[in-house]
N, C-alpha and C. Protein backbone atom coordinates (compact mmCIF):
# COMPACT_ATOMS: atom_id res chain seq x y z
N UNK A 1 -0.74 -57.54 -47.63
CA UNK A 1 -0.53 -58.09 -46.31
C UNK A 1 0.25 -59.39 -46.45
N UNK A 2 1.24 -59.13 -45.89
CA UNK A 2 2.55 -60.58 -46.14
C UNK A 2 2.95 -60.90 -44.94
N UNK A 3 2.64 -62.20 -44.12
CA UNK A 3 3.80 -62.76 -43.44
C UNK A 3 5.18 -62.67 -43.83
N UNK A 4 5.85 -61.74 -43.75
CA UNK A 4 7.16 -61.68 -43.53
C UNK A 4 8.02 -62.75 -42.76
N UNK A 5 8.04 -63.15 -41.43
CA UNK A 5 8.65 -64.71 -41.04
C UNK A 5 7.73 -65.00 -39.81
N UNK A 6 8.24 -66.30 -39.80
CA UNK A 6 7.23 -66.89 -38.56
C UNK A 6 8.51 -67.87 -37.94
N UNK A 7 8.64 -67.70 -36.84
CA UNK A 7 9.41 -68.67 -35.79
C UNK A 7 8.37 -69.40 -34.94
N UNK A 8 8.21 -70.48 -35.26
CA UNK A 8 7.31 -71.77 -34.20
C UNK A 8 7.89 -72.96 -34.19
N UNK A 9 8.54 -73.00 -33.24
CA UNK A 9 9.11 -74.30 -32.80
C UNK A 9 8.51 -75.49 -32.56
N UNK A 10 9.05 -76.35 -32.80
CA UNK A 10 7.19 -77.31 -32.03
C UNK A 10 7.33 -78.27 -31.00
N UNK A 11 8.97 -77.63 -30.46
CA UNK A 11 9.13 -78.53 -29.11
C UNK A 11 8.99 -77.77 -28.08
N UNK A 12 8.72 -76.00 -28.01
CA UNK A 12 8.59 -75.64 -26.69
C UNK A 12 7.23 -74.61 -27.39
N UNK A 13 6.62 -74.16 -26.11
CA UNK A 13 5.46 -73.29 -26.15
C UNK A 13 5.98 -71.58 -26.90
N UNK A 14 6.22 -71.33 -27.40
CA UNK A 14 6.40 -70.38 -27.80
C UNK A 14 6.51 -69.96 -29.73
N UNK A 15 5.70 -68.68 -29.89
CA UNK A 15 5.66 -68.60 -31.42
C UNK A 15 6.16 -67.03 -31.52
N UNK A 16 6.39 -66.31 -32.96
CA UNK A 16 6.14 -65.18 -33.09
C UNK A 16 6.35 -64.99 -34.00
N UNK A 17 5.97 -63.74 -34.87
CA UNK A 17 5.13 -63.47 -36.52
C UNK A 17 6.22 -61.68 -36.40
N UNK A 18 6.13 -61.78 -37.47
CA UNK A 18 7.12 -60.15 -38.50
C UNK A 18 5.59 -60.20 -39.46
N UNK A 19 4.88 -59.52 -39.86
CA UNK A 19 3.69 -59.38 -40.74
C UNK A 19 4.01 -57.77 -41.34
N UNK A 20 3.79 -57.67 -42.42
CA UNK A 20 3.82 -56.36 -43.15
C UNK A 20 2.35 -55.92 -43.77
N UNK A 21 2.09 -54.72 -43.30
CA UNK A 21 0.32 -54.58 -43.67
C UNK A 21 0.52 -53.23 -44.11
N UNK A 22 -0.53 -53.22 -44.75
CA UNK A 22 -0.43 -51.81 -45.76
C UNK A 22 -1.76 -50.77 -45.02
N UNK A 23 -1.72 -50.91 -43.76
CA UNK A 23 -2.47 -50.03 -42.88
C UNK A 23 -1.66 -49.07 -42.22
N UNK A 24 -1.47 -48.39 -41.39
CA UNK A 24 -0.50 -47.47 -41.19
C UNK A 24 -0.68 -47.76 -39.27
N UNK A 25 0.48 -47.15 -39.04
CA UNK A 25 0.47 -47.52 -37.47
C UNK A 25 -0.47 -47.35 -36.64
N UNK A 26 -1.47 -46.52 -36.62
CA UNK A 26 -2.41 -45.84 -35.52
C UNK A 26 -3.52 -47.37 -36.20
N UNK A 27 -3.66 -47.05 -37.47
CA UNK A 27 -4.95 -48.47 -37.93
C UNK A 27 -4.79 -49.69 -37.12
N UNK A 28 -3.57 -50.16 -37.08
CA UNK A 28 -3.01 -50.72 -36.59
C UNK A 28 -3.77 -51.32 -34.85
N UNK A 29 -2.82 -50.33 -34.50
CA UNK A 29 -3.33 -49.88 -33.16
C UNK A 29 -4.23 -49.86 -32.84
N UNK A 30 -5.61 -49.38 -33.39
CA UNK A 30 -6.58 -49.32 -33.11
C UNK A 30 -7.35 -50.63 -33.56
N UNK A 31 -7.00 -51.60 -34.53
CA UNK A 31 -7.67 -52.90 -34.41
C UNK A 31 -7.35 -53.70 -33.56
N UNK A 32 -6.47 -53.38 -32.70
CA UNK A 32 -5.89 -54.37 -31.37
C UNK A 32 -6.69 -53.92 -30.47
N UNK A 33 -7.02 -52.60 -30.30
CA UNK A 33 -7.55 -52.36 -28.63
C UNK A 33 -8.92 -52.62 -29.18
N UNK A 34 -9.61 -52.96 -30.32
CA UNK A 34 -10.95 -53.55 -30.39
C UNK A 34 -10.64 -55.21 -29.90
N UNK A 35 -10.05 -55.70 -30.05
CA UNK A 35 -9.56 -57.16 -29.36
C UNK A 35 -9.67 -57.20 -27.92
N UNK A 36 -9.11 -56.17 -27.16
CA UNK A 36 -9.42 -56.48 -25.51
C UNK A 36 -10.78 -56.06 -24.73
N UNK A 37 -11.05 -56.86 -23.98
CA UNK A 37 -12.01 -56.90 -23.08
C UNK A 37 -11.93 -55.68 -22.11
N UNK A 38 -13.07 -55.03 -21.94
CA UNK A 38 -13.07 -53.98 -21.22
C UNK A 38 -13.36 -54.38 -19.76
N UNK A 39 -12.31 -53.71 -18.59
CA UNK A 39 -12.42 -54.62 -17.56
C UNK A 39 -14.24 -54.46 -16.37
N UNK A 40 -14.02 -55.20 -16.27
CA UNK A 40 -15.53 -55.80 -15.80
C UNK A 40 -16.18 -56.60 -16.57
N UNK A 41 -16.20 -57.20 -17.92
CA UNK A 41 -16.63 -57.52 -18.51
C UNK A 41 -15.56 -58.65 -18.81
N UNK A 42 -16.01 -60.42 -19.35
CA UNK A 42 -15.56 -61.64 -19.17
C UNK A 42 -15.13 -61.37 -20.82
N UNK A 43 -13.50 -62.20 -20.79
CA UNK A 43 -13.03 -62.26 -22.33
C UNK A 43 -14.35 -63.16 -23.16
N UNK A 44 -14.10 -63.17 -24.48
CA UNK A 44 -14.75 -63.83 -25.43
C UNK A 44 -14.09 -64.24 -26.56
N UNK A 45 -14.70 -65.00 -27.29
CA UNK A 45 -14.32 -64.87 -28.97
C UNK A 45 -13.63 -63.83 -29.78
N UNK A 46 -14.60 -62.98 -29.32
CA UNK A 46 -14.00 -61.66 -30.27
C UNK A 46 -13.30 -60.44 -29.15
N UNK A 47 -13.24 -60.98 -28.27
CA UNK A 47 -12.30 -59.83 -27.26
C UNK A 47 -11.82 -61.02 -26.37
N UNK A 48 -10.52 -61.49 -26.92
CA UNK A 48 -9.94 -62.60 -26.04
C UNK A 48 -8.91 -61.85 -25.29
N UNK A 49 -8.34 -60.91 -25.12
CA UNK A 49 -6.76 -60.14 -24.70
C UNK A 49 -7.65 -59.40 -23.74
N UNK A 50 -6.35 -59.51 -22.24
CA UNK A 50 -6.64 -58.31 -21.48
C UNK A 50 -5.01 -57.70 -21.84
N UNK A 51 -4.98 -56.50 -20.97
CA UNK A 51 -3.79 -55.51 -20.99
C UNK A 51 -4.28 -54.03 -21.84
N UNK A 52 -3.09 -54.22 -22.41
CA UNK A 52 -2.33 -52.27 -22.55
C UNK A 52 -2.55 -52.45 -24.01
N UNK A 53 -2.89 -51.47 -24.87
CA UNK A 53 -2.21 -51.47 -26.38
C UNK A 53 -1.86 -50.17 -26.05
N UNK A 54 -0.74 -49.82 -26.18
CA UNK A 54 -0.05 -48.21 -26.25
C UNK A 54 0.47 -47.32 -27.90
N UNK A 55 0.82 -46.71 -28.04
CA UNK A 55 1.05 -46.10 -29.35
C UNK A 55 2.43 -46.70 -29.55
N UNK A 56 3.04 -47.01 -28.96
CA UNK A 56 4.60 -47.84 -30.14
C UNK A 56 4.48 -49.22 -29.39
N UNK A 57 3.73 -49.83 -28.71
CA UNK A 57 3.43 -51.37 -28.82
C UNK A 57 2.66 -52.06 -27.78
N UNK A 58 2.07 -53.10 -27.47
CA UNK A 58 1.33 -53.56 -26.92
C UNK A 58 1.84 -54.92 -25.91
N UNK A 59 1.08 -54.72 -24.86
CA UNK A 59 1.36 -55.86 -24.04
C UNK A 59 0.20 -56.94 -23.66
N UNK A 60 -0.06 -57.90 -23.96
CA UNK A 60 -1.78 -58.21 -23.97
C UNK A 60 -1.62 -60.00 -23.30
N UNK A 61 -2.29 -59.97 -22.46
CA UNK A 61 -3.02 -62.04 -21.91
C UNK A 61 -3.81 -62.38 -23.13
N UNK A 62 -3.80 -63.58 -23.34
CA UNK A 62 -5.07 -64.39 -23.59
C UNK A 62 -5.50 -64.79 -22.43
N UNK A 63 -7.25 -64.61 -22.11
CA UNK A 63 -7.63 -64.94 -20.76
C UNK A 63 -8.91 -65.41 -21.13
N UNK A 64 -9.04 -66.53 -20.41
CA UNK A 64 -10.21 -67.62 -20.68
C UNK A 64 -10.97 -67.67 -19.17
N UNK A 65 -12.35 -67.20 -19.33
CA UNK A 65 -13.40 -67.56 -18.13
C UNK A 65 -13.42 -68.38 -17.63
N UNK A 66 -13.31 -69.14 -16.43
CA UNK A 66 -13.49 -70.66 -15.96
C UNK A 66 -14.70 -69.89 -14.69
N UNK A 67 -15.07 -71.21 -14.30
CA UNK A 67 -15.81 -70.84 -13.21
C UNK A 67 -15.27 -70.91 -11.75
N UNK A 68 -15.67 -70.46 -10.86
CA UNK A 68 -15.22 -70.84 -9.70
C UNK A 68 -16.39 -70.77 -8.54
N UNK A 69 -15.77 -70.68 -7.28
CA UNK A 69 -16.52 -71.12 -6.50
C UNK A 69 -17.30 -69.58 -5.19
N UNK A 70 -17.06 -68.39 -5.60
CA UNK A 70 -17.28 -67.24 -5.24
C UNK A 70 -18.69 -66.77 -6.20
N UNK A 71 -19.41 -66.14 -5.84
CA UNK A 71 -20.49 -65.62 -6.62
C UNK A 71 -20.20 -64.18 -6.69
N UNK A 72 -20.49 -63.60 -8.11
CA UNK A 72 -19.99 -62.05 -8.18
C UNK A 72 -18.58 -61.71 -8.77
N UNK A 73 -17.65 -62.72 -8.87
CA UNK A 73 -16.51 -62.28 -9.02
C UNK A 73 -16.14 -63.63 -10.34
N UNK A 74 -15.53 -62.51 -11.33
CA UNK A 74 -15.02 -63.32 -12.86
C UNK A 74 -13.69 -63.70 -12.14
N UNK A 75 -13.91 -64.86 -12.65
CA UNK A 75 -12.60 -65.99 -12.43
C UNK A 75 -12.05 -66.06 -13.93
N UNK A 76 -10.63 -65.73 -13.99
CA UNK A 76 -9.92 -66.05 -15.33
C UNK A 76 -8.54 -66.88 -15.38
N UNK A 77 -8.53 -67.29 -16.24
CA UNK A 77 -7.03 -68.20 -16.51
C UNK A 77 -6.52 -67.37 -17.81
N UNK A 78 -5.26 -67.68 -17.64
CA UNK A 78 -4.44 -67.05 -18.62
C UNK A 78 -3.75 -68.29 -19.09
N UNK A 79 -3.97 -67.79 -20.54
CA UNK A 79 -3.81 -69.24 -21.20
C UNK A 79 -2.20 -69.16 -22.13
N UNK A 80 -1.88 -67.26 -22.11
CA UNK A 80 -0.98 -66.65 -23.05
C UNK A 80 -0.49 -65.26 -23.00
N UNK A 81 0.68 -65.27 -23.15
CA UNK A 81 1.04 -63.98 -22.82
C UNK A 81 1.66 -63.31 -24.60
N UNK A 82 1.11 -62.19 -25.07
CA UNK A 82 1.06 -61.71 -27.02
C UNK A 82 1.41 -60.53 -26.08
N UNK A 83 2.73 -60.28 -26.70
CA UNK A 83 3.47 -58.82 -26.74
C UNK A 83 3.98 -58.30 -28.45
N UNK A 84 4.25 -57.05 -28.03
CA UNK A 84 5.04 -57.13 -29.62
C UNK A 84 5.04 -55.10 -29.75
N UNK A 85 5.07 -55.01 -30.84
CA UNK A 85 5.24 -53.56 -31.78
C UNK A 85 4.65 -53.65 -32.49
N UNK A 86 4.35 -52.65 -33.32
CA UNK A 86 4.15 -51.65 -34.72
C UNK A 86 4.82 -50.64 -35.02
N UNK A 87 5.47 -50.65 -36.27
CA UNK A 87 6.82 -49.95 -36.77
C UNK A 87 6.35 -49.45 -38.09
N UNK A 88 6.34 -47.93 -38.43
CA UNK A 88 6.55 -47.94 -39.69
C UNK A 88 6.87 -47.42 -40.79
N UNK A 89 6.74 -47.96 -41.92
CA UNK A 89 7.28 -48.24 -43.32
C UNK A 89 6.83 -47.52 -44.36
N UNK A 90 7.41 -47.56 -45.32
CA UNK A 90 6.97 -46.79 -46.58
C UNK A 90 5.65 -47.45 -47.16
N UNK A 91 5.13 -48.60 -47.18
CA UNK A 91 4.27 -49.07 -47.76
C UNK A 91 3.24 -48.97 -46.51
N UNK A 92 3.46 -49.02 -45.11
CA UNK A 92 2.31 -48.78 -44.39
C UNK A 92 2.90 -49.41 -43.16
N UNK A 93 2.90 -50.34 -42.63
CA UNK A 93 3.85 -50.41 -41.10
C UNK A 93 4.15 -52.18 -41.14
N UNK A 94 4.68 -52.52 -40.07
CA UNK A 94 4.93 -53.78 -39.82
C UNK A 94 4.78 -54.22 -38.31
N UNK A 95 4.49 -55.39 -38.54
CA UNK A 95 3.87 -55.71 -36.98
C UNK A 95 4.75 -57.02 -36.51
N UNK A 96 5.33 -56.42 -35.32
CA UNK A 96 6.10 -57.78 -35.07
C UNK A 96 5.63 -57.75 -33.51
N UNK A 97 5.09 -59.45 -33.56
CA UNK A 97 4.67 -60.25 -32.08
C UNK A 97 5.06 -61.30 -31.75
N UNK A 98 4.98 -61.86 -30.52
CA UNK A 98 5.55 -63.04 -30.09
C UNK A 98 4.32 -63.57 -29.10
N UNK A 99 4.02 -64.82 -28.96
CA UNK A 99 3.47 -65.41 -27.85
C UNK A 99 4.05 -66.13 -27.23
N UNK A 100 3.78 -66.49 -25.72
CA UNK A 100 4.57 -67.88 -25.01
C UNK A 100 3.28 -67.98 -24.08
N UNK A 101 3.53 -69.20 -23.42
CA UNK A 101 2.82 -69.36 -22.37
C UNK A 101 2.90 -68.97 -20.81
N UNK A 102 2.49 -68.99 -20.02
CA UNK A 102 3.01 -67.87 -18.80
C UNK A 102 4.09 -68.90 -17.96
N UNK A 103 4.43 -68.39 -17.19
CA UNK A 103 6.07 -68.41 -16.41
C UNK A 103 5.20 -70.09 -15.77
N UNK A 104 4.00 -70.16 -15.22
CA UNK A 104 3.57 -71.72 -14.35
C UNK A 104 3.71 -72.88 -14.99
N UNK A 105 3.39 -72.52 -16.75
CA UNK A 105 3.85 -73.96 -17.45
C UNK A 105 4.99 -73.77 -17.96
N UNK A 106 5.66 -73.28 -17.65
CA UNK A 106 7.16 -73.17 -17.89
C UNK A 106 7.58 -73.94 -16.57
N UNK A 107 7.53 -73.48 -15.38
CA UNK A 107 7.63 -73.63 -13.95
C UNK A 107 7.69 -75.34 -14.03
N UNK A 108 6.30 -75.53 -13.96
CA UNK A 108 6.10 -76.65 -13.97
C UNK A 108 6.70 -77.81 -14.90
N UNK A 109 6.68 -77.62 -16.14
CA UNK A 109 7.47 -78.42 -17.01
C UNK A 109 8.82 -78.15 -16.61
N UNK A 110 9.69 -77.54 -15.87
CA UNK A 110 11.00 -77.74 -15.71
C UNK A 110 10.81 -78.91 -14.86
N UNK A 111 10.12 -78.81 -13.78
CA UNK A 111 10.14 -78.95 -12.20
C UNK A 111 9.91 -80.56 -12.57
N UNK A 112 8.99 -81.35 -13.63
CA UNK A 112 9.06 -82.59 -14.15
C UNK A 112 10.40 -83.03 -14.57
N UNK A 113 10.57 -82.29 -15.64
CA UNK A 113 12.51 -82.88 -16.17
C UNK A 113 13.08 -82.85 -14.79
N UNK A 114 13.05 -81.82 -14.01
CA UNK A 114 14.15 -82.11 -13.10
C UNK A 114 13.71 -83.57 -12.52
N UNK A 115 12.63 -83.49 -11.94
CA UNK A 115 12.47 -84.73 -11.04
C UNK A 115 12.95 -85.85 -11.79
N UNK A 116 12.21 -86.05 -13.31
CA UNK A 116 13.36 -87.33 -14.27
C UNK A 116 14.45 -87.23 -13.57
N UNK A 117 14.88 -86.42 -14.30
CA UNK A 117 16.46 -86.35 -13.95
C UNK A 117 17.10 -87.12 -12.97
N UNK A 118 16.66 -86.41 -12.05
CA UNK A 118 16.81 -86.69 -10.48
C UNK A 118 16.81 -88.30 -10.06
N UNK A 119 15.61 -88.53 -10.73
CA UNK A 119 14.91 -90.36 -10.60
C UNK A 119 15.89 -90.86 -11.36
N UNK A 120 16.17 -90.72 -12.14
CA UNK A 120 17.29 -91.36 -13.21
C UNK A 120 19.17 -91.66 -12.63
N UNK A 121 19.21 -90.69 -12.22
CA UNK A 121 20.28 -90.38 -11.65
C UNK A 121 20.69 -91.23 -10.17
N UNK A 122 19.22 -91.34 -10.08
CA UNK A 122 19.39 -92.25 -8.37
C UNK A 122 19.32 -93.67 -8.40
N UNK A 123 18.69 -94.02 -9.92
CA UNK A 123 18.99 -95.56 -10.33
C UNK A 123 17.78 -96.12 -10.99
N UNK A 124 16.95 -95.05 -11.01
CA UNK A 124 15.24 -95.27 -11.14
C UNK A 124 14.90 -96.18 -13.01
N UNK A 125 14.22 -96.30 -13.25
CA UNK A 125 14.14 -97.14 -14.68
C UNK A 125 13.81 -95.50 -15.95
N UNK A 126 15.10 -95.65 -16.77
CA UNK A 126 14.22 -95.09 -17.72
C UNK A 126 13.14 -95.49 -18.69
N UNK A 127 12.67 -96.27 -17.99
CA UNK A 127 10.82 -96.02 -18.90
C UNK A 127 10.45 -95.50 -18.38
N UNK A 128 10.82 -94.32 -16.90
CA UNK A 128 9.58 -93.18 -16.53
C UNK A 128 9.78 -92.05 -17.74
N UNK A 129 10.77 -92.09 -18.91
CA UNK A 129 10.25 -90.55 -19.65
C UNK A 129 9.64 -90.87 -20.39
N UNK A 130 8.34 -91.38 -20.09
CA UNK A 130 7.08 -91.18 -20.54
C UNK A 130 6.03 -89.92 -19.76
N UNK A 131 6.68 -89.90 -18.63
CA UNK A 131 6.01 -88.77 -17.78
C UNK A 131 6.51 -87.69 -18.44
N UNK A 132 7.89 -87.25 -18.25
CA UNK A 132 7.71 -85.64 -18.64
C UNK A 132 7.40 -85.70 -20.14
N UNK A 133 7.86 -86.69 -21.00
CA UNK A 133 7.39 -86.28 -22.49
C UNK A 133 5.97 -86.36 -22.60
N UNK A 134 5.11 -86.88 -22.09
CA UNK A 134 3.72 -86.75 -21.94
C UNK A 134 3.40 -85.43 -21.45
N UNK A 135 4.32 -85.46 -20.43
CA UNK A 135 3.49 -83.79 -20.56
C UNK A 135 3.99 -82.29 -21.10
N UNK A 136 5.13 -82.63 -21.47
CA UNK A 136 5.51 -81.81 -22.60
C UNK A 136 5.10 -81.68 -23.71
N UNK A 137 4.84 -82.85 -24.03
CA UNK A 137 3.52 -82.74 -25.36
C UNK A 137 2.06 -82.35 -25.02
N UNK A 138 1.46 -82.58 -23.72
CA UNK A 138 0.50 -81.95 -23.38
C UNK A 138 0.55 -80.51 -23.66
N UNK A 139 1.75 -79.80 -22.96
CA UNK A 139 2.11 -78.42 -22.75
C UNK A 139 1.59 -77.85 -24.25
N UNK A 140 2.64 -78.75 -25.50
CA UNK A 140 2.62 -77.37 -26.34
C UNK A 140 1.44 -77.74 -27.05
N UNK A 141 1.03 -79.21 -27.32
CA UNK A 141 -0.40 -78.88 -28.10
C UNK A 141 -1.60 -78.12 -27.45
N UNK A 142 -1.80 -78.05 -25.96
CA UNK A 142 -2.60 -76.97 -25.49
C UNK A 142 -2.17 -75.45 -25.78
N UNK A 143 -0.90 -75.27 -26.03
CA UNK A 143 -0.80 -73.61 -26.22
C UNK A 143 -0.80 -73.75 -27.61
N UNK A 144 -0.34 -74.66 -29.00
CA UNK A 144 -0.66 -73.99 -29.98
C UNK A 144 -2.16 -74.67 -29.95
N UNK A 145 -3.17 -75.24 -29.54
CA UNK A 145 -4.52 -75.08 -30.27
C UNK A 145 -5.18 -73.60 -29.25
N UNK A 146 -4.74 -73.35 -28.18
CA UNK A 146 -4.90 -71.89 -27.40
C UNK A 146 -4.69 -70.43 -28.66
N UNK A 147 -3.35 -70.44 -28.87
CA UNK A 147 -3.08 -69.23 -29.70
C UNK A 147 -3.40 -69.47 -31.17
N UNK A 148 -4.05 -70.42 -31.62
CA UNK A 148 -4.68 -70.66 -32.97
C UNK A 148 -6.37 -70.37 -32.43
N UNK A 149 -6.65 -70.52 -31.64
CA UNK A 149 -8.48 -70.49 -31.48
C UNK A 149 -8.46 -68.85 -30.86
N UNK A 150 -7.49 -68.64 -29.90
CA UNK A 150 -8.18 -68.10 -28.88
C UNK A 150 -7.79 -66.32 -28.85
N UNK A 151 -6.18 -66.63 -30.71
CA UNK A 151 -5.12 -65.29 -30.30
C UNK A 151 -5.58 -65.42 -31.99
N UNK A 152 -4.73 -65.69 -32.92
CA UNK A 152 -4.54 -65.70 -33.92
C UNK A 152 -5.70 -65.67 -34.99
N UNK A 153 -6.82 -66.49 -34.26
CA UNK A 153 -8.35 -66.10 -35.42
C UNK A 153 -8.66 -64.92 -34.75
N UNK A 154 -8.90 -64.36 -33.84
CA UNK A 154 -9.47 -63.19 -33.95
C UNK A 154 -8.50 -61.69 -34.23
N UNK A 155 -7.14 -62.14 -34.21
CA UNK A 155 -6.44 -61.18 -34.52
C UNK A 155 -6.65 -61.38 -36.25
N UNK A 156 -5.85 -62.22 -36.83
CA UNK A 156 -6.22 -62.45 -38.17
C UNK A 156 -7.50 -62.02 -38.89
N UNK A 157 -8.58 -62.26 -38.05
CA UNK A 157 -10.24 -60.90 -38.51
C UNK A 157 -9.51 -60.07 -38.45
N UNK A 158 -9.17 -59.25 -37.58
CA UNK A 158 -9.39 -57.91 -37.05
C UNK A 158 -8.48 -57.32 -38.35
N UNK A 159 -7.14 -58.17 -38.49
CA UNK A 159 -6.01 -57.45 -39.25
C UNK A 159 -6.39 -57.49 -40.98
N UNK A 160 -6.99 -58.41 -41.31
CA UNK A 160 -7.77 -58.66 -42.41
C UNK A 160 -6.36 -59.83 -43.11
N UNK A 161 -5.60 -60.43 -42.22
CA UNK A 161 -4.40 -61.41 -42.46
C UNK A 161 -4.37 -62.71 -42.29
N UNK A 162 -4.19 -63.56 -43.06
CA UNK A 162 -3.45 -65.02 -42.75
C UNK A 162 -2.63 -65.25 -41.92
N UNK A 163 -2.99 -65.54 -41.00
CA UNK A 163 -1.45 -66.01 -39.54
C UNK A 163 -1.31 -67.64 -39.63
């Protein structure tokens, strides 16, 4: 089992892994859909992913319980969106995935730069980029300690791999 490459940037929210495992595609497959939460039932530790695992690749959330203010009904946040494949090989298959964070902290972290921008442009002081870089650094250290706790240890069990 070899990490093959890893792309993680560490200025925007987004990662993704090439891994080579000497399990064969269906093994594969089938240690992912032990990862998702069966619906009615609240993600966890060891079943953090909702979605699809299909036979040539998977589409999966990281989704975290919060509470809310309705009784009866699971409230979730999505903390991550893990897509990817399984392909394979003479030695047994290869698994290539990607994570990012969903389209709102994307949304939102533009919607800050712009306003800089904007403030800047109209005469405003640059000592405000302390705002968006504050929260651009908010952004990605919440998604990588998210896809290190919440994606990557329990996939890494399941796969029997170092991520």
């Amino acid at each position: 089992m070899t990490v093959l490459q890893r792309f993680d940037p560490i200025v925007i929210p987004y990662c993704s892994f090439h891994v080579a495992l000497p399990l064969g595609p269906d093994e594969v497959l089938a240690k992912l859909r032990t990862l998702v939460a069966p619906s009615g039932t609240p993600p966890s530790d060891t079943m953090p992913f909702r979605g699809e695992v299909g036979d040539e690749g998977f589409m999966l959330e990281v989704r975290l319980p919060t509470s809310g203010l309705a009784r009866g009904i699971n409230h979730e946040r999505s903390l991550a969106l893990f897509w990817g494949a399984v392909t394979k090989t003479a030695e047994g298959s290869e698994l290539r995935f990607a994570m990012r964070q969903p389209i709102p902290a994307f949304a939102l972290l533009a919607a800050v730069w712009f306003g800089f921008v904007y403030t800047i442009v109209n005469g405003s002081s640059p000592a405000l980029l302390m705002t968006p870089l504050t929260g651009h650094v908010v952004l990605v250290f919440f998604f990588r300690l998210t896809i290190r706790q919440r994606a990557l240890g329990p996939l890494s069990q399941a796969l029997g791999v170092k991520l």
